[in-house]
N, C-alpha and C. Protein backbone atom coordinates (compact mmCIF):
# COMPACT_ATOMS: atom_id res chain seq x y z
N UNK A 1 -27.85 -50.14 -10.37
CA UNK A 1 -28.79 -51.24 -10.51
C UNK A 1 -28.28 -52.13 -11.63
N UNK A 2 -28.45 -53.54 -11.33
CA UNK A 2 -28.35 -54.78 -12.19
C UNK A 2 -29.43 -54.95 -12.75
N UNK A 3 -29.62 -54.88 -14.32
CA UNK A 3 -30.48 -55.80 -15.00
C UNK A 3 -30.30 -57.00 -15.60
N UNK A 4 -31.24 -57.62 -14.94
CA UNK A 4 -31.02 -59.28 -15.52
C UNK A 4 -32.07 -59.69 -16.41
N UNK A 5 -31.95 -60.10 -17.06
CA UNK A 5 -33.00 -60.53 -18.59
C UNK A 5 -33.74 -61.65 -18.22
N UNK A 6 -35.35 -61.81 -18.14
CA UNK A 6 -35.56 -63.26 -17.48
C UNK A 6 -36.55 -63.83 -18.15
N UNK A 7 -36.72 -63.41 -19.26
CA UNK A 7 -37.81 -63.88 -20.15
C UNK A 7 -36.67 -64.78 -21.07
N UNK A 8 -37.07 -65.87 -21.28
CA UNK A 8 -36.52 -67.01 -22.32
C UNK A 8 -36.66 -66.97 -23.63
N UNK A 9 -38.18 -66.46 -24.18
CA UNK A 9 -38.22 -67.05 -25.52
C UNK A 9 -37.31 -66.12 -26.51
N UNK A 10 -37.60 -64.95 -26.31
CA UNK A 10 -36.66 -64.37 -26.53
C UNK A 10 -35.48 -63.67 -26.50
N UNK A 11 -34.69 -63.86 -24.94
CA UNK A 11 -33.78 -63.24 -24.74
C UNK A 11 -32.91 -64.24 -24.16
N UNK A 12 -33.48 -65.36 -24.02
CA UNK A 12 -32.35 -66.47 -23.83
C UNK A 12 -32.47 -66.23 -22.06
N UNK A 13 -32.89 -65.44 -21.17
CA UNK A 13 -32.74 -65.44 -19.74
C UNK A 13 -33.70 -66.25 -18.84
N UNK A 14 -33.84 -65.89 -17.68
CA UNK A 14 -34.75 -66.91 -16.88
C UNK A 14 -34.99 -66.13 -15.57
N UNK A 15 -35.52 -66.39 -14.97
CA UNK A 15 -35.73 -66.13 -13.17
C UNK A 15 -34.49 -67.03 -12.03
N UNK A 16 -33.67 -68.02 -13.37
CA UNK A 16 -32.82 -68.61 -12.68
C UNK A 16 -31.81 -67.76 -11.80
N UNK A 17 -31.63 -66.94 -13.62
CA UNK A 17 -30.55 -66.11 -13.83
C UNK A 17 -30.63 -65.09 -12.59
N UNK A 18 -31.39 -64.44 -12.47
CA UNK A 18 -31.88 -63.21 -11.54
C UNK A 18 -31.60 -64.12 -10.09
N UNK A 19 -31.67 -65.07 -9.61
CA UNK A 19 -31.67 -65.63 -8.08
C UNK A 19 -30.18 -65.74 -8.43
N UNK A 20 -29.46 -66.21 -9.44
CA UNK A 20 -27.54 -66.31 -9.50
C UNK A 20 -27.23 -65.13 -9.09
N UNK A 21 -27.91 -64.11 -9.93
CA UNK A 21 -27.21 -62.78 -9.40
C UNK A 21 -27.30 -62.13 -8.28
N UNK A 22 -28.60 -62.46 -7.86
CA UNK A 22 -28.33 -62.19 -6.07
C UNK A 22 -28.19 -62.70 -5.20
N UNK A 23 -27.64 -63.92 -5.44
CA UNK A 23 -26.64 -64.91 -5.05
C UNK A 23 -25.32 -64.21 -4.78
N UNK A 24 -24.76 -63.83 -6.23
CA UNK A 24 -23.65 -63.68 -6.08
C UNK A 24 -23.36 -62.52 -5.85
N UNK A 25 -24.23 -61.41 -5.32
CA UNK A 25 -24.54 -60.06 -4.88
C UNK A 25 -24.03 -59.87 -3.72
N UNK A 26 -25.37 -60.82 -2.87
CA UNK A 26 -25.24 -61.41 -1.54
C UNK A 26 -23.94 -61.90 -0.74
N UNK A 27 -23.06 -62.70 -1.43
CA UNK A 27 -22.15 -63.74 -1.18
C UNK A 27 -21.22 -62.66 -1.05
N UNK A 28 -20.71 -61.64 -1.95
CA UNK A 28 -20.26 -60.34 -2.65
C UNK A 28 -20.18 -59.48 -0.74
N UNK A 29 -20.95 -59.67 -0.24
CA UNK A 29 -21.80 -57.99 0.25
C UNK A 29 -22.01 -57.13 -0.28
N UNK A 30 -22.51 -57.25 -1.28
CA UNK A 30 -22.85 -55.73 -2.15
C UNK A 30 -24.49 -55.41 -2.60
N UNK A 31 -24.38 -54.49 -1.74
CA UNK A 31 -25.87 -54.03 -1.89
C UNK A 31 -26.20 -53.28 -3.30
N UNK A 32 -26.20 -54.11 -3.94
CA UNK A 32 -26.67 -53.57 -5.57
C UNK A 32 -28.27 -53.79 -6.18
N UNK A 33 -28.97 -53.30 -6.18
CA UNK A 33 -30.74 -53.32 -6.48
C UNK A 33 -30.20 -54.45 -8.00
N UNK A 34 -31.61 -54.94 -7.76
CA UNK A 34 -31.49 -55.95 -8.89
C UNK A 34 -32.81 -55.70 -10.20
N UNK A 35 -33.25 -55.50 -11.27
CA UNK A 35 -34.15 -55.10 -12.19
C UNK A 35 -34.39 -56.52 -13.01
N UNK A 36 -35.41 -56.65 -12.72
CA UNK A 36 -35.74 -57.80 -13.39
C UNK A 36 -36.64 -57.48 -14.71
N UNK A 37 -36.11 -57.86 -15.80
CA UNK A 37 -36.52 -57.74 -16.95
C UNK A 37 -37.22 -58.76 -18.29
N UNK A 38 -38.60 -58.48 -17.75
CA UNK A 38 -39.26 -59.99 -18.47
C UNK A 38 -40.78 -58.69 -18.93
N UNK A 39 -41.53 -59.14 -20.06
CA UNK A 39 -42.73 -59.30 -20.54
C UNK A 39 -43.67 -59.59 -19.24
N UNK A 40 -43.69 -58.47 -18.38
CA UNK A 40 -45.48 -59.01 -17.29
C UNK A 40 -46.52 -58.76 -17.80
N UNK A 41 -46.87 -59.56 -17.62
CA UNK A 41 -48.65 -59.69 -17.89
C UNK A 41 -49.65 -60.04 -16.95
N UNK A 42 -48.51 -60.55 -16.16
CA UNK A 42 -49.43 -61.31 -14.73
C UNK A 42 -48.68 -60.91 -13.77
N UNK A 43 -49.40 -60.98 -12.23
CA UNK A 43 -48.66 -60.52 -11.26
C UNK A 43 -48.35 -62.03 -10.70
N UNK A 44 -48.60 -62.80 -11.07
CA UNK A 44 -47.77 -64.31 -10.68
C UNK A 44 -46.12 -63.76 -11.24
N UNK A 45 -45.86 -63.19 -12.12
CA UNK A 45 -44.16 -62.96 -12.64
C UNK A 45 -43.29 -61.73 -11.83
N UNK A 46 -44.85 -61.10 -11.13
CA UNK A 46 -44.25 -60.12 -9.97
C UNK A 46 -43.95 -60.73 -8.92
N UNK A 47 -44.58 -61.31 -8.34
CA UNK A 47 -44.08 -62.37 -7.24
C UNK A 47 -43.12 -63.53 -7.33
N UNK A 48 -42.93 -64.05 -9.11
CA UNK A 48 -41.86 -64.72 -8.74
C UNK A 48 -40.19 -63.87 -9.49
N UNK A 49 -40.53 -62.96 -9.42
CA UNK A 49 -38.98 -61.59 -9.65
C UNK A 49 -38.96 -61.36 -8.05
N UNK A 50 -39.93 -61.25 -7.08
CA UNK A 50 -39.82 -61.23 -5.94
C UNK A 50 -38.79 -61.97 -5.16
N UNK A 51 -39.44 -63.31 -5.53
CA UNK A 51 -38.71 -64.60 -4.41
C UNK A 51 -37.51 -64.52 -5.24
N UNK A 52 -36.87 -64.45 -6.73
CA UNK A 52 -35.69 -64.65 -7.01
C UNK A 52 -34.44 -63.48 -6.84
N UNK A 53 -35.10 -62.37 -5.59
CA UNK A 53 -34.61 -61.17 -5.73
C UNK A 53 -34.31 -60.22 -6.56
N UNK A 54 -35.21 -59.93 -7.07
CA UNK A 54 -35.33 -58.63 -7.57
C UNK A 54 -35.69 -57.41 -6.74
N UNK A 55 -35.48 -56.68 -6.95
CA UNK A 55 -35.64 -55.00 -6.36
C UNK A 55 -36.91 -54.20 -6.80
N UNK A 56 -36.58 -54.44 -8.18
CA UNK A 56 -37.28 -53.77 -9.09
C UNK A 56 -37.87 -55.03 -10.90
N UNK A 57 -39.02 -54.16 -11.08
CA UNK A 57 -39.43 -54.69 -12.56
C UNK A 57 -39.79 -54.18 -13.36
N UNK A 58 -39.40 -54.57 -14.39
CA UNK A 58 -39.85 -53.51 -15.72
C UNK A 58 -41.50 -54.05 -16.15
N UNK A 59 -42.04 -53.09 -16.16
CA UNK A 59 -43.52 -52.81 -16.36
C UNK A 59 -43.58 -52.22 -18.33
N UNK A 60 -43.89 -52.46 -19.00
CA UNK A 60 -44.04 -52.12 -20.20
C UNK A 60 -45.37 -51.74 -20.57
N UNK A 61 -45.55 -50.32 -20.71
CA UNK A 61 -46.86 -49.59 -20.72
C UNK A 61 -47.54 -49.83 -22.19
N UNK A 62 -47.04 -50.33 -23.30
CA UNK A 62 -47.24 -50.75 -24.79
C UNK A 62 -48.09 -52.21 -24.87
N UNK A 63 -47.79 -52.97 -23.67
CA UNK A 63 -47.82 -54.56 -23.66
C UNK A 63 -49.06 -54.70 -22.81
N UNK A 64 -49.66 -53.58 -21.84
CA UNK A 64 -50.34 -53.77 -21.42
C UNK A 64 -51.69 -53.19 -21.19
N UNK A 65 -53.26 -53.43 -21.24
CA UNK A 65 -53.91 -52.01 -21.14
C UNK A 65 -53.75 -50.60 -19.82
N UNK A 66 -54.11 -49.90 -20.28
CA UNK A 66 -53.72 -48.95 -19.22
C UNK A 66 -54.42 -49.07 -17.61
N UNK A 67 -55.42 -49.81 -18.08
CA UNK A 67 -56.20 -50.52 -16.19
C UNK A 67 -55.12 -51.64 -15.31
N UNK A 68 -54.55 -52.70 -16.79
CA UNK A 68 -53.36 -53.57 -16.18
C UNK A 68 -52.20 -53.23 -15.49
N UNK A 69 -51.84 -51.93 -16.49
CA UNK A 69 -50.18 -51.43 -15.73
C UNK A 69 -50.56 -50.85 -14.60
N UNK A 70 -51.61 -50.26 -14.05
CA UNK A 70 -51.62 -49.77 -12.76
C UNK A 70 -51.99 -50.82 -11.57
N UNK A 71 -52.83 -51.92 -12.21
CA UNK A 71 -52.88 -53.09 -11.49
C UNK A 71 -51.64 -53.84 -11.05
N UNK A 72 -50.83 -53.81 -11.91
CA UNK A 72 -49.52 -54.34 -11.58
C UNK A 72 -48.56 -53.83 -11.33
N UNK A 73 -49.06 -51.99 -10.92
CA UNK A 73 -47.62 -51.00 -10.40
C UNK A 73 -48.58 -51.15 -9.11
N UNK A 74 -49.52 -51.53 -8.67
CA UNK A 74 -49.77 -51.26 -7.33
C UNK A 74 -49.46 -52.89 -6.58
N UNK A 75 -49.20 -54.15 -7.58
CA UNK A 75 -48.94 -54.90 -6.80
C UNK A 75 -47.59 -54.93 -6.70
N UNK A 76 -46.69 -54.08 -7.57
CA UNK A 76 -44.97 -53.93 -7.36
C UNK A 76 -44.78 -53.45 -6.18
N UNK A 77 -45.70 -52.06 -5.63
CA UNK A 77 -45.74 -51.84 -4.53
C UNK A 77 -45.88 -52.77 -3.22
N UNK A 78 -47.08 -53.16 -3.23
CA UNK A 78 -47.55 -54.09 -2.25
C UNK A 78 -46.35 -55.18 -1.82
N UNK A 79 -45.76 -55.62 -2.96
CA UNK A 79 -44.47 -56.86 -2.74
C UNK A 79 -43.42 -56.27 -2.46
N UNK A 80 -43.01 -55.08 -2.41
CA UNK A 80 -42.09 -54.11 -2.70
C UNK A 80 -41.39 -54.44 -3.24
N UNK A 81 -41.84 -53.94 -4.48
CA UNK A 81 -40.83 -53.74 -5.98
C UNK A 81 -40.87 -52.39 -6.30
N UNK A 82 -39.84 -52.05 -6.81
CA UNK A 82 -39.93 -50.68 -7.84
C UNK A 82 -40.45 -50.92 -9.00
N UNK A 83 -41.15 -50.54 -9.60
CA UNK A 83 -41.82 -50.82 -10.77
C UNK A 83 -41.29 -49.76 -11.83
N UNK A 84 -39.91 -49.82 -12.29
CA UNK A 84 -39.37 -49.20 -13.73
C UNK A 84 -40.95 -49.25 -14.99
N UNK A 85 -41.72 -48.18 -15.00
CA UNK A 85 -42.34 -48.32 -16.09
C UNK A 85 -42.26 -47.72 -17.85
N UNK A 86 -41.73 -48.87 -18.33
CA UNK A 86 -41.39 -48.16 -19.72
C UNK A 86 -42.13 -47.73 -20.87
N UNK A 87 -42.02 -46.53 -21.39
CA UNK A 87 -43.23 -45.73 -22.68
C UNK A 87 -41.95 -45.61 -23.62
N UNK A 88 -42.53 -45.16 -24.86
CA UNK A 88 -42.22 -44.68 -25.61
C UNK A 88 -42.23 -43.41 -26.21
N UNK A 89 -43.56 -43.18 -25.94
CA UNK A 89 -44.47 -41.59 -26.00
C UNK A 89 -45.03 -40.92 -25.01
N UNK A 90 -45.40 -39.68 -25.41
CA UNK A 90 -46.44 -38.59 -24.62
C UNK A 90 -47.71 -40.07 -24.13
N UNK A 91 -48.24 -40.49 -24.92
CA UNK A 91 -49.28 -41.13 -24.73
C UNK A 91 -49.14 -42.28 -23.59
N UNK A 92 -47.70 -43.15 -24.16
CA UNK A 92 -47.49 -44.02 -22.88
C UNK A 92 -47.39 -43.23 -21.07
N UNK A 93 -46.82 -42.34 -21.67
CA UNK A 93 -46.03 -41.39 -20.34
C UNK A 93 -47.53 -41.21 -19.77
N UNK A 94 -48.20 -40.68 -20.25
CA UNK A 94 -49.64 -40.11 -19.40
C UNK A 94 -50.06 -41.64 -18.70
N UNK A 95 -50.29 -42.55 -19.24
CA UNK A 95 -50.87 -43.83 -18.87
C UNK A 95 -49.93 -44.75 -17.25
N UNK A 96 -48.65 -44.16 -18.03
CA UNK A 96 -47.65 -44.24 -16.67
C UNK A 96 -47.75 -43.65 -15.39
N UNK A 97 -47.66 -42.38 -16.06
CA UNK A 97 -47.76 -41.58 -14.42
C UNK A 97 -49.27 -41.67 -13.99
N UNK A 98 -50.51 -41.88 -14.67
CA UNK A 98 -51.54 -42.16 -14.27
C UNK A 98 -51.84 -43.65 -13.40
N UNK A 99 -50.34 -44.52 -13.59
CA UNK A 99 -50.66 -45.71 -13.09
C UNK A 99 -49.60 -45.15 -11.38
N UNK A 100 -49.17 -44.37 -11.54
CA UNK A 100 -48.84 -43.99 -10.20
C UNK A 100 -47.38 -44.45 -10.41
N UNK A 101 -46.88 -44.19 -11.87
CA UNK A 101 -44.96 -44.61 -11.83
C UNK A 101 -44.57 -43.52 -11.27
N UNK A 102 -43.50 -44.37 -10.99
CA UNK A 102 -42.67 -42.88 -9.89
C UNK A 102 -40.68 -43.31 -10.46
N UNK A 103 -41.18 -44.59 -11.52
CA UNK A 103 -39.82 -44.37 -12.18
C UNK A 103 -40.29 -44.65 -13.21
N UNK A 104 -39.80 -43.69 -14.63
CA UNK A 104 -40.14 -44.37 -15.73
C UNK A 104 -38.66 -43.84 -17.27
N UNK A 105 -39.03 -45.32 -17.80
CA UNK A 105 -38.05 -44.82 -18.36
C UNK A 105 -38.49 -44.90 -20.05
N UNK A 106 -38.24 -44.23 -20.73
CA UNK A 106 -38.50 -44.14 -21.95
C UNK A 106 -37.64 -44.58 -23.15
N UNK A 107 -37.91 -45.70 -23.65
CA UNK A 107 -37.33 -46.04 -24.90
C UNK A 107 -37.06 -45.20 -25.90
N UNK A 108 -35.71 -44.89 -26.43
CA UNK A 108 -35.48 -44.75 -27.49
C UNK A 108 -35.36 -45.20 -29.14
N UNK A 109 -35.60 -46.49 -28.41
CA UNK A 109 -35.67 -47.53 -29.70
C UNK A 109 -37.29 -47.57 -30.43
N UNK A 110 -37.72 -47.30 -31.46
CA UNK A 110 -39.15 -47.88 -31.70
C UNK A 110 -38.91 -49.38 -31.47
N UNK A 111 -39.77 -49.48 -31.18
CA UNK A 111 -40.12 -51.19 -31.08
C UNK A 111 -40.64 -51.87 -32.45
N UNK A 112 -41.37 -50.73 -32.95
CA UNK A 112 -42.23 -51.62 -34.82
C UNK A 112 -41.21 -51.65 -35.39
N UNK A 113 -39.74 -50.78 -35.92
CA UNK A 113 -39.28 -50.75 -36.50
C UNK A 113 -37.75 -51.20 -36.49
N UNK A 114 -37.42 -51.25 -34.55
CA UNK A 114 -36.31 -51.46 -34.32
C UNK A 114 -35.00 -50.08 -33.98
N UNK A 115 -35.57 -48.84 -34.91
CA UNK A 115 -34.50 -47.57 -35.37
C UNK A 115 -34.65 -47.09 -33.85
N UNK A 116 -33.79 -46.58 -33.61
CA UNK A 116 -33.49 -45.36 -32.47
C UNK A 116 -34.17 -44.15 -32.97
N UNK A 117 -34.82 -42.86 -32.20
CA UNK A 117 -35.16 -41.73 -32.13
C UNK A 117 -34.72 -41.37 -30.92
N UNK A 118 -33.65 -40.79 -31.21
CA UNK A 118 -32.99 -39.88 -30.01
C UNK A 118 -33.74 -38.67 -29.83
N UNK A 119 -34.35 -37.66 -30.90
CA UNK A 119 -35.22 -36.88 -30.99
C UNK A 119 -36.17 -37.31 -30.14
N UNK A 120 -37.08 -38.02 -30.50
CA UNK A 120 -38.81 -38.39 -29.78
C UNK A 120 -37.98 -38.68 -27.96
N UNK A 121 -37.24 -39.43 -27.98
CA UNK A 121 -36.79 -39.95 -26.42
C UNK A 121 -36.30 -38.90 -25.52
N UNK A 122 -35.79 -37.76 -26.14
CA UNK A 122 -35.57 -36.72 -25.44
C UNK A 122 -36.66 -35.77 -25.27
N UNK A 123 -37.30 -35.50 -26.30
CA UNK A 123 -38.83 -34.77 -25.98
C UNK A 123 -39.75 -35.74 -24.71
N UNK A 124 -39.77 -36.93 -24.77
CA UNK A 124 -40.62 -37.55 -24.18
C UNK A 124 -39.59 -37.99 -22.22
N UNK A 125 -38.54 -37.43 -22.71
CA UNK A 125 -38.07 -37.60 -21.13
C UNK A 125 -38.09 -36.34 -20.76
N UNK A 126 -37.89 -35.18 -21.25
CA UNK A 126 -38.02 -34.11 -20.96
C UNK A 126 -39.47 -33.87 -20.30
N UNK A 127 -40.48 -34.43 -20.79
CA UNK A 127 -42.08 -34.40 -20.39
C UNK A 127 -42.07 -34.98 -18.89
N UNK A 128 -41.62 -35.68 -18.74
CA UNK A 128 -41.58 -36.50 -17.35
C UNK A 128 -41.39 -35.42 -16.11
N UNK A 129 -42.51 -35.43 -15.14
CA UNK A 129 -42.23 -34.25 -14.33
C UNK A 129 -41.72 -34.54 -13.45
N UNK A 130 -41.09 -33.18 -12.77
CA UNK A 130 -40.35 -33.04 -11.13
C UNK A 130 -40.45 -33.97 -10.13
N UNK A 131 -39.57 -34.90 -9.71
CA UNK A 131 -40.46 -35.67 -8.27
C UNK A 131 -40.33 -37.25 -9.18
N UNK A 132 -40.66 -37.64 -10.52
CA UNK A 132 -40.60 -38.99 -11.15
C UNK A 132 -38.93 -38.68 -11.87
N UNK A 133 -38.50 -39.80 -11.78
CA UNK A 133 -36.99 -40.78 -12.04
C UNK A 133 -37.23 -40.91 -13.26
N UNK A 134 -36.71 -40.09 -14.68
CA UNK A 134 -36.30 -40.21 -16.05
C UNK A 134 -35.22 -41.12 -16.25
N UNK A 135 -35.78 -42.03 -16.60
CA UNK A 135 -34.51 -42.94 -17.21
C UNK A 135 -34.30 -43.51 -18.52
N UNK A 136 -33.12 -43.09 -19.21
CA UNK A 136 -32.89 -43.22 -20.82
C UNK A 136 -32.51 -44.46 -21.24
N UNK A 137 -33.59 -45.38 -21.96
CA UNK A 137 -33.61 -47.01 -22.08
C UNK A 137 -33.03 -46.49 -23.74
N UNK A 138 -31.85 -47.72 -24.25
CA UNK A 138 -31.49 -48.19 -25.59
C UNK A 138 -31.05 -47.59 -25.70
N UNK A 139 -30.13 -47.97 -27.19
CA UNK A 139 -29.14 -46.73 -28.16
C UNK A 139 -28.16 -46.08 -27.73
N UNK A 140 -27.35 -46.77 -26.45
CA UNK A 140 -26.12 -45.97 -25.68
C UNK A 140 -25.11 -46.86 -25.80
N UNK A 141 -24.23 -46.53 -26.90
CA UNK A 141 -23.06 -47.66 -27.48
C UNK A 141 -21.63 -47.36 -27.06
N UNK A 142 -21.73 -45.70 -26.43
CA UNK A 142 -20.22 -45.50 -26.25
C UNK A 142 -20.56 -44.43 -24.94
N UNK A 143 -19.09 -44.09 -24.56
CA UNK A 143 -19.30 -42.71 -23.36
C UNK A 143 -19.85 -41.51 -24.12
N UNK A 144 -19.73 -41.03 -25.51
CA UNK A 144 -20.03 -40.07 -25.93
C UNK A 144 -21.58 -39.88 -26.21
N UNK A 145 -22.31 -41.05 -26.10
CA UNK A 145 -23.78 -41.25 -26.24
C UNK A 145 -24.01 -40.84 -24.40
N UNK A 146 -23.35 -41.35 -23.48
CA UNK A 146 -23.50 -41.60 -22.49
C UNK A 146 -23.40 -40.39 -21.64
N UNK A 147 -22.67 -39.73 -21.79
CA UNK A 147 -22.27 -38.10 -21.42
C UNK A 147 -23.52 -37.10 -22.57
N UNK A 148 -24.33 -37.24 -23.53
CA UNK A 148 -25.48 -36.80 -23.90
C UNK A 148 -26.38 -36.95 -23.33
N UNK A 149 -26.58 -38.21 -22.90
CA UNK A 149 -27.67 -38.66 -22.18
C UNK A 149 -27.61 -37.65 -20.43
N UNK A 150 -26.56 -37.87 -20.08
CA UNK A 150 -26.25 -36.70 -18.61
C UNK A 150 -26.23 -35.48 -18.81
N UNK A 151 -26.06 -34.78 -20.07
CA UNK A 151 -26.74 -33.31 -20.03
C UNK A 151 -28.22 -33.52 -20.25
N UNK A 152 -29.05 -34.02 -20.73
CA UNK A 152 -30.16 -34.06 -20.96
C UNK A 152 -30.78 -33.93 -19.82
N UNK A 153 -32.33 -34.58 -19.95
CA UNK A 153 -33.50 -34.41 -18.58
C UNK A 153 -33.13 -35.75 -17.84
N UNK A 154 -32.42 -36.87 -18.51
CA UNK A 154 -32.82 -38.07 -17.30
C UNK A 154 -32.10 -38.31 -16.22
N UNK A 155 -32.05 -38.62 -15.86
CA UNK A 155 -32.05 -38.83 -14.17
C UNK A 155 -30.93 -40.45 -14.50
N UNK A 156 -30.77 -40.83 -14.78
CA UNK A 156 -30.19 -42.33 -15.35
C UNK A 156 -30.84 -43.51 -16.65
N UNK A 157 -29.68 -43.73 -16.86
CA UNK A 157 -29.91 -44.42 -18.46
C UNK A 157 -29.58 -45.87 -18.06
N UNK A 158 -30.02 -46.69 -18.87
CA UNK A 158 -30.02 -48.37 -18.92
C UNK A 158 -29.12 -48.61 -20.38
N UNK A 159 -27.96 -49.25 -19.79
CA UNK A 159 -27.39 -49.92 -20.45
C UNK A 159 -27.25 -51.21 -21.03
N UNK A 160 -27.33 -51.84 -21.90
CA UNK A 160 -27.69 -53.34 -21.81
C UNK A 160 -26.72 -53.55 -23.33
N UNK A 161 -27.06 -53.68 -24.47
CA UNK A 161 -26.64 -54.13 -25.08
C UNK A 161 -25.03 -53.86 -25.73
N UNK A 162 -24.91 -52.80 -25.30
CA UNK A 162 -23.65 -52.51 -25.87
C UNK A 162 -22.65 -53.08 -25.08
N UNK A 163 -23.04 -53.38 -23.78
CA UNK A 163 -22.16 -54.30 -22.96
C UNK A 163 -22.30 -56.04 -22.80
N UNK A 164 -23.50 -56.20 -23.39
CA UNK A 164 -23.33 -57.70 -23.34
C UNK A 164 -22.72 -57.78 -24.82
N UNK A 165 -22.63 -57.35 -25.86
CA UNK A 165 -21.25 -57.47 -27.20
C UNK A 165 -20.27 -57.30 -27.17
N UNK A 166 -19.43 -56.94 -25.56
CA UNK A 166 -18.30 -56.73 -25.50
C UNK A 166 -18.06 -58.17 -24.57
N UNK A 167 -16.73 -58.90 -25.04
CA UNK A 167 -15.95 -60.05 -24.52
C UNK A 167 -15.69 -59.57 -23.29
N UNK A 168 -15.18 -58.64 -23.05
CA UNK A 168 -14.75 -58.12 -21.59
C UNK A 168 -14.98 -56.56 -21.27
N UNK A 169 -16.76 -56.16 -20.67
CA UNK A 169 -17.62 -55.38 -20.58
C UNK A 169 -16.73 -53.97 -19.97
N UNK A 170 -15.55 -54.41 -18.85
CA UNK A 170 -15.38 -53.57 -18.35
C UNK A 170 -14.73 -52.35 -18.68
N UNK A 171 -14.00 -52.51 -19.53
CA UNK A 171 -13.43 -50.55 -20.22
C UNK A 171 -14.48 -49.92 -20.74
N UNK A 172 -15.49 -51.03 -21.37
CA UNK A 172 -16.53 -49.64 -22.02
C UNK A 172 -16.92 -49.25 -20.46
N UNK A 173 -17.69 -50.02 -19.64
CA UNK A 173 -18.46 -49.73 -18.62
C UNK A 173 -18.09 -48.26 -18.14
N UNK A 174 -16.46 -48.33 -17.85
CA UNK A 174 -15.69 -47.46 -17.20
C UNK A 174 -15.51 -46.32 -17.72
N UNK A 175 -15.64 -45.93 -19.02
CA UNK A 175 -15.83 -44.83 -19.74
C UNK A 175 -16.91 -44.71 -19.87
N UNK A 176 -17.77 -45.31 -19.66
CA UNK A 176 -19.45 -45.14 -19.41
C UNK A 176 -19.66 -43.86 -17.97
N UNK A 177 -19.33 -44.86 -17.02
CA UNK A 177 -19.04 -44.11 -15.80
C UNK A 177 -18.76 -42.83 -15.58
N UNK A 178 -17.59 -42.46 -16.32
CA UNK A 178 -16.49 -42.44 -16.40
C UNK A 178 -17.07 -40.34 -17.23
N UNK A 179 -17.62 -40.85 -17.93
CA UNK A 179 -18.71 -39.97 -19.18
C UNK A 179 -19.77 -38.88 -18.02
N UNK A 180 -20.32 -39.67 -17.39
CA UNK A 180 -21.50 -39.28 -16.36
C UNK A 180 -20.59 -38.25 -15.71
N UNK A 181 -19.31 -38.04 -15.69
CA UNK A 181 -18.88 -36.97 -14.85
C UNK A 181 -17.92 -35.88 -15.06
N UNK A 182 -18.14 -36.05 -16.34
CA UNK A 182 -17.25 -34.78 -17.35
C UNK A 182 -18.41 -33.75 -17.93
């Protein structure tokens, strides 16, 4: 899966961005799921990750009350989206799988503070039961983070920043890969 960044104010992305990439997916033949990654609050931003092809959306269980995220994992459904829902904690996680996630992925980063807890992110993916998609969000800078993350409980990790700081993404990527199977 492709994540594309589509919130502006702070990440500089758009919904433009996300229709280029499955543009150039499309054009490609390559059937690659697309993750659209913006701040929802409304299901107007589910429907328009929809029309710009997206696959999937990140749902943020922190940002929203716990009646909203299930309101808006059942309209991910309805549009068919995958709804990636992201926690931090035991506490988010319950509110998740109570909203009916069936992928969720758990930050390692605090958000108040910015620091990584590799500790808390592994207790809290480990919690994630049988049957739901653990996936290890932040703090994966090399293959040797990346091959930790694949003995652990998750199921797949999100990469993002350590590859948009590289001029030319693809050797880390590839030892990324590369990690997942040693």
């Amino acid at each position: 899966m492709i994540s594309v960044l589509c919130d502006g104010p702070f990440f500089d992305g758009s919904f433009d961005d996300l229709a280029q990439a499955r543009a150039r997916l499309d054009a490609g033949d390559l059937s690659v799921p697309l993750l659209a990654k913006e701040f929802v609050l409304d299901e107007l931003q589910l429907e328009l990750a929809r029309a710009s092809g997206a696959d999937a959306v990140l749902l943020i269980a922190r940002i929203v009350a716990p009646p909203d995220l299930a309101r808006l994992a059942r309209r991910c459904r309805a549009l068919g989206l995958e709804a990636l829902v992201e926690v931090t904690d035991e506490a988010e996680l319950a509110c998740a799988l109570e909203a009916g996630g069936r992928v969720i992925g758990v930050n390692a980063r605090d958000l108040d503070t910015l620091e990584i807890d590799k500790g808390r992110a592994a207790r809290v993916l480990a919690a994630i039961p049988d049957g739901v998609v653990a996936v290890h969000l932040s703090g994966l800078g090399n293959a040797e983070a990346i091959r930790a993350v694949a003995a652990g409980p998750a199921d797949a990790a999100l990469v993002g920043e350590a590859l948009m700081r590289q001029d030319a993404p693809g050797p880390l990527l590839a030892e990324m890969v590369a990690a997942t199977r040693t």
